[in-house]
Protein backbone atom coordinates (compact mmCIF):
# COMPACT_ATOMS: atom_id res chain seq x y z
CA UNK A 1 -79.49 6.34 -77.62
CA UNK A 2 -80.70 2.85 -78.92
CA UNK A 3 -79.68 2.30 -83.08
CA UNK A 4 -80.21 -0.70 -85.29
CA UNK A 5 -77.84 -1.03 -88.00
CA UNK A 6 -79.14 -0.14 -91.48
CA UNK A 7 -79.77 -4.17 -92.07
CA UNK A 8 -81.94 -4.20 -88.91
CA UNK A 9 -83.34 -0.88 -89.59
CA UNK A 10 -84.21 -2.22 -93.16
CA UNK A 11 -85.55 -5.37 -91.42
CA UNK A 12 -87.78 -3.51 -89.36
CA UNK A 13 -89.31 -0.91 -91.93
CA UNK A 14 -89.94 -4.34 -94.40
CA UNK A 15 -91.69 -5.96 -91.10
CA UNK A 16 -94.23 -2.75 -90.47
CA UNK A 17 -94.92 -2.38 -93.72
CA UNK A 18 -96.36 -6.06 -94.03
CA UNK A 19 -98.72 -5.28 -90.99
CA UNK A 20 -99.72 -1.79 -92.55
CA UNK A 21 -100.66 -3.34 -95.59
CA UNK A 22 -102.85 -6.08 -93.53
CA UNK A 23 -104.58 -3.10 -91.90
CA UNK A 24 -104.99 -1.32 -95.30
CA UNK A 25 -106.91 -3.98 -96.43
CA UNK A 26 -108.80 -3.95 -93.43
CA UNK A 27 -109.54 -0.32 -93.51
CA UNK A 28 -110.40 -0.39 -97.48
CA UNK A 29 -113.30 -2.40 -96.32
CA UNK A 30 -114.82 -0.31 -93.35
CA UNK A 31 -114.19 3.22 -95.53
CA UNK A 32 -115.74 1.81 -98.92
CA UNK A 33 -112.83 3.28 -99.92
CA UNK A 34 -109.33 1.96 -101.75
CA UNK A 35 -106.21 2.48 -98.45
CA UNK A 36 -103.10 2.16 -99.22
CA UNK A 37 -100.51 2.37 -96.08
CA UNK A 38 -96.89 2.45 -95.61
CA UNK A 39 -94.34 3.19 -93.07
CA UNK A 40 -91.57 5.47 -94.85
CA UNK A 41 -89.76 5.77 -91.77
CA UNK A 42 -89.15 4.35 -88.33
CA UNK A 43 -86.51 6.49 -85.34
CA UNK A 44 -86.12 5.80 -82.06
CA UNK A 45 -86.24 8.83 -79.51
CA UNK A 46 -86.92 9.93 -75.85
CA UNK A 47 -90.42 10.32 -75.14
CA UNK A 48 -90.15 14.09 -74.78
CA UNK A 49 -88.11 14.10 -77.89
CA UNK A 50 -91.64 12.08 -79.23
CA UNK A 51 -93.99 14.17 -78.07
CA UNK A 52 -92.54 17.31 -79.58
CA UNK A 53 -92.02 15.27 -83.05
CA UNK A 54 -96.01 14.67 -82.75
CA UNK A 55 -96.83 18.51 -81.88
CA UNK A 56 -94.42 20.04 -84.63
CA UNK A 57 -95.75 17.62 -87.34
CA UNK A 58 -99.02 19.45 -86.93
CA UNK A 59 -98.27 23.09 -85.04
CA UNK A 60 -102.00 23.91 -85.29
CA UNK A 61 -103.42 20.40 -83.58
CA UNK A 62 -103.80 21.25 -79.84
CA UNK A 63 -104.70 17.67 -79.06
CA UNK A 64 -104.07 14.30 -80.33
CA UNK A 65 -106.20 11.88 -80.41
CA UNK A 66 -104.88 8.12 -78.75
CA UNK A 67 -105.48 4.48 -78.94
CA UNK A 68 -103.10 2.64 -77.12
CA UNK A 69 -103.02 -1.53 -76.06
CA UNK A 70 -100.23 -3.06 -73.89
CA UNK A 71 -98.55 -6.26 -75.65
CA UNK A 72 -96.65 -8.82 -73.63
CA UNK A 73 -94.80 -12.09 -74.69
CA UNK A 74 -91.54 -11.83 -77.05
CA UNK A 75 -91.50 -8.74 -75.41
CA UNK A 76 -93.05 -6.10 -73.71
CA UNK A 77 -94.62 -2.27 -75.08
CA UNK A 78 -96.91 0.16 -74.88
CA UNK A 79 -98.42 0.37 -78.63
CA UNK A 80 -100.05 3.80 -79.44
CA UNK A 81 -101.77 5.26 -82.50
CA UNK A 82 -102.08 8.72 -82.99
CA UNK A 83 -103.56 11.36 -85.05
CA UNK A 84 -104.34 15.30 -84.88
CA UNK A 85 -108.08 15.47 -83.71
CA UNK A 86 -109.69 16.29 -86.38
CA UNK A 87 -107.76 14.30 -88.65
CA UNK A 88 -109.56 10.99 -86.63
CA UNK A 89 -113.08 12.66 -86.79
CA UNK A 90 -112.50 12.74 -90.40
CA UNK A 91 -111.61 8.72 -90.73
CA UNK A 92 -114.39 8.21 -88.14
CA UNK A 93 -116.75 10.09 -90.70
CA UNK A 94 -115.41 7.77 -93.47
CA UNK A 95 -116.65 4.65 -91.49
CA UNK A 96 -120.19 6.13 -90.90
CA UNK A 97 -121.22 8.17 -93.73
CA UNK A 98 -121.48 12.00 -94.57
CA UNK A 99 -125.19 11.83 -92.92
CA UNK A 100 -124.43 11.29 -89.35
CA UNK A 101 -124.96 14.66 -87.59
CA UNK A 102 -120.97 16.14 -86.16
CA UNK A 103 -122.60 15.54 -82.44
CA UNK A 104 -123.66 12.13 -83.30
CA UNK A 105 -120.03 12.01 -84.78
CA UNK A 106 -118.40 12.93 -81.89
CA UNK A 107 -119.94 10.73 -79.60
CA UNK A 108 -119.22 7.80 -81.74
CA UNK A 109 -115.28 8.96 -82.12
CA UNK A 110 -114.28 6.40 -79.16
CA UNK A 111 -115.60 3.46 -80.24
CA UNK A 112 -114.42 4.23 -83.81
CA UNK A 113 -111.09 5.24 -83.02
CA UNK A 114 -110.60 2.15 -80.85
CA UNK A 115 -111.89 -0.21 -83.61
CA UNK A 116 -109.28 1.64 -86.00
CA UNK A 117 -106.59 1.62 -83.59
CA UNK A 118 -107.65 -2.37 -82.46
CA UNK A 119 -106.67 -2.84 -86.61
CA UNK A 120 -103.79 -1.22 -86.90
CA UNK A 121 -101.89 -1.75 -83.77
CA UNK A 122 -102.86 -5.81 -84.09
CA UNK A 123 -101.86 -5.73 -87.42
CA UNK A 124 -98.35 -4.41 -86.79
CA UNK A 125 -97.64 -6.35 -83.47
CA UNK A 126 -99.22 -9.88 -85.31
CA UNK A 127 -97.19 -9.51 -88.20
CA UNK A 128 -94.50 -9.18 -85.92
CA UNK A 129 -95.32 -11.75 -83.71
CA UNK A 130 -95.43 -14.32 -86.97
CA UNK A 131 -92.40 -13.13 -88.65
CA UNK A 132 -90.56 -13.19 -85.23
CA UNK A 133 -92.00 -17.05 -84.49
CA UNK A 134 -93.16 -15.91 -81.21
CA UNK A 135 -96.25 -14.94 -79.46
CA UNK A 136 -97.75 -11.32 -78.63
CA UNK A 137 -100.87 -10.59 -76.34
CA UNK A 138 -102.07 -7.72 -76.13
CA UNK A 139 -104.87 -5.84 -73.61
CA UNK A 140 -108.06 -4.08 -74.84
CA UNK A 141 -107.93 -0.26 -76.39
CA UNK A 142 -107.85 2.52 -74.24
CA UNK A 143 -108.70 5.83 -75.92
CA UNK A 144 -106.71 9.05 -75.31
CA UNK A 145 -107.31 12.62 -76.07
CA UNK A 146 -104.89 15.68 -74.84
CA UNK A 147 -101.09 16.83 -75.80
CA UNK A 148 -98.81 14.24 -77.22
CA UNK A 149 -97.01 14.20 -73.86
CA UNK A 150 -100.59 13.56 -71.80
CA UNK A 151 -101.48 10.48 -74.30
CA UNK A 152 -97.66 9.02 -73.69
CA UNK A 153 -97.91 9.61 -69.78
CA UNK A 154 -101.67 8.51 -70.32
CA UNK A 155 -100.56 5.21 -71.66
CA UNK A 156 -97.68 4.68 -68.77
CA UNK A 157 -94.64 5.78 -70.73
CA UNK A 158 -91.95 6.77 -68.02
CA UNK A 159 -90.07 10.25 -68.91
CA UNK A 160 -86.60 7.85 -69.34
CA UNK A 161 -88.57 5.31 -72.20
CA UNK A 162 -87.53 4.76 -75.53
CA UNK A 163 -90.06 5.52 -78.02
CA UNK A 164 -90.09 3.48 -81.15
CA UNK A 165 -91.69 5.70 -83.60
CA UNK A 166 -93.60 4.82 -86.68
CA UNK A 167 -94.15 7.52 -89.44
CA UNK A 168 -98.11 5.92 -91.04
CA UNK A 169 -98.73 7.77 -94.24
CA UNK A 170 -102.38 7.02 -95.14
CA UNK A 171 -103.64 6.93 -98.57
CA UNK A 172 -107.60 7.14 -99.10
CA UNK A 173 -109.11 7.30 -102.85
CA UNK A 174 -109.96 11.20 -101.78
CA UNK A 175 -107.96 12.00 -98.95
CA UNK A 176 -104.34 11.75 -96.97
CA UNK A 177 -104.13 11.51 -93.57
CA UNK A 178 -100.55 11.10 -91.78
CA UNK A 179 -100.59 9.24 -88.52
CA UNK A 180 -98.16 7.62 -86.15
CA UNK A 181 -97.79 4.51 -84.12
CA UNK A 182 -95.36 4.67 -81.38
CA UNK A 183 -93.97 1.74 -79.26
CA UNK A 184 -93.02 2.43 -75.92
CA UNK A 185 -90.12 0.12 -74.78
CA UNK A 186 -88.20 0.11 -71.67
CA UNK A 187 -84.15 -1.43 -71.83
CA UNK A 188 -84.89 -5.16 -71.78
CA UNK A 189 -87.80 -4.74 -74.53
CA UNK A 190 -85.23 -3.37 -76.74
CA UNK A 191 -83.04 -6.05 -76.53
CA UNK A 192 -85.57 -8.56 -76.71
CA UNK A 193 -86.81 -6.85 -79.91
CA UNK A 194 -83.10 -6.47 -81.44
CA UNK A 195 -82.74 -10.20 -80.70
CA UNK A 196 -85.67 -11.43 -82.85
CA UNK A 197 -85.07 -8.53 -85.87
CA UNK A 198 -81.28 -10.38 -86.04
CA UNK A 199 -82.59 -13.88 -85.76
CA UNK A 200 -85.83 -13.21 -88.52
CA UNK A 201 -82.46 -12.03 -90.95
CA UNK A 202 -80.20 -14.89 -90.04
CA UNK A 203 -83.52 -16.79 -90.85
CA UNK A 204 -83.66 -14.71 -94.05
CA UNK A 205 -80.33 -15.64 -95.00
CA UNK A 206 -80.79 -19.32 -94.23
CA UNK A 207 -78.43 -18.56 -91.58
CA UNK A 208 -80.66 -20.35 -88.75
């Protein structure tokens, strides 16, 4: 299985957490509420090993809810952002108020999800992208509902993919809401991406 050392690993978690914290800020001002966001921990693992990480965080969640976007350039994944079900009708409510009827709600989810999702997954990937001195395009949202496993097939994850996996914990003024990203990369994307996380701490070192 693909490792970074514990400087890369380091690297990486210091990396996300700039991006999450660019999102927060984003998010603080669609909610009305104070975010706060952070990325404790990041693992690389199968996708099946993924999927059943997602299910046993939250035993009683049949489905997860999805928003993934395809980014090309320094290199190539599958960016997805996930949450239980209800835990994204709950941030949807957050964006539109307590008076919106829950059918109203629900038919509003997809649009909401994928403006959240747009946030957070540019946020990582562009923070990224500037740290790394390269460039990162990525496609429009595509929302997801099912399993874990549906949303990573959904999103074109092969069963043989690495899964870069990115533990969110949310922070609202009244609420906490744990979410993940997860980047799907085949062989050469990990490379690539182990490439630019040891030239951004050469850089770092005034190395380069």
């Amino acid at each position: 299985m693909f490792t970074l050392s514990e400087l890369e690993n380091d690297a990486l978690i210091e990396i996300f957490n700039i991006g999450v914290g660019q999102a927060a800020a984003s998010m603080s001002a669609i909610v009305n509420e104070a975010v706060t966001m952070s990325v404790p921990s990041i693992s690389f693992v199968e996708r099946s090993v993924a999927a059943r990480l997602l299910d046993n965080r939250d035993p009683e969640a049949e489905r997860i809810c999805g928003v993934s976007q395809h980014f090309e350039g320094a290199f190539d994944t599958q960016a997805i952002l996930m949450f239980p079900e209800d835990k994204s009708l709950e941030i949807v409510r957050l964006m539109v108020g307590e008076a919106v009827p829950l059918k109203e709600l629900t038919e509003m989810e997809q649009e909401a999800m994928c403006e959240i999702g747009n946030i957070i997954l540019n946020s990582c990937v562009g923070t990224l992208a500037n740290i790394f001195h390269q460039e990162l395009h990525g496609s429009l949202p595509q929302y997801h509902v099912g399993t874990s496993d549906e949303i990573m097939i959904a999103s074109g994850s092969q069963p043989d993919t690495v899964v870069l996996m990115l533990h969110i914990d949310f922070v609202l003024e009244r609420h906490q809401i744990q979410g993940y990203v997860a980047f799907v990369l085949d062989v050469t994307a990990l490379h690539d991406l182990k490439e630019q996380i040891n030239r951004y701490i050469a850089r770092a070192m005034g190395q380069d």
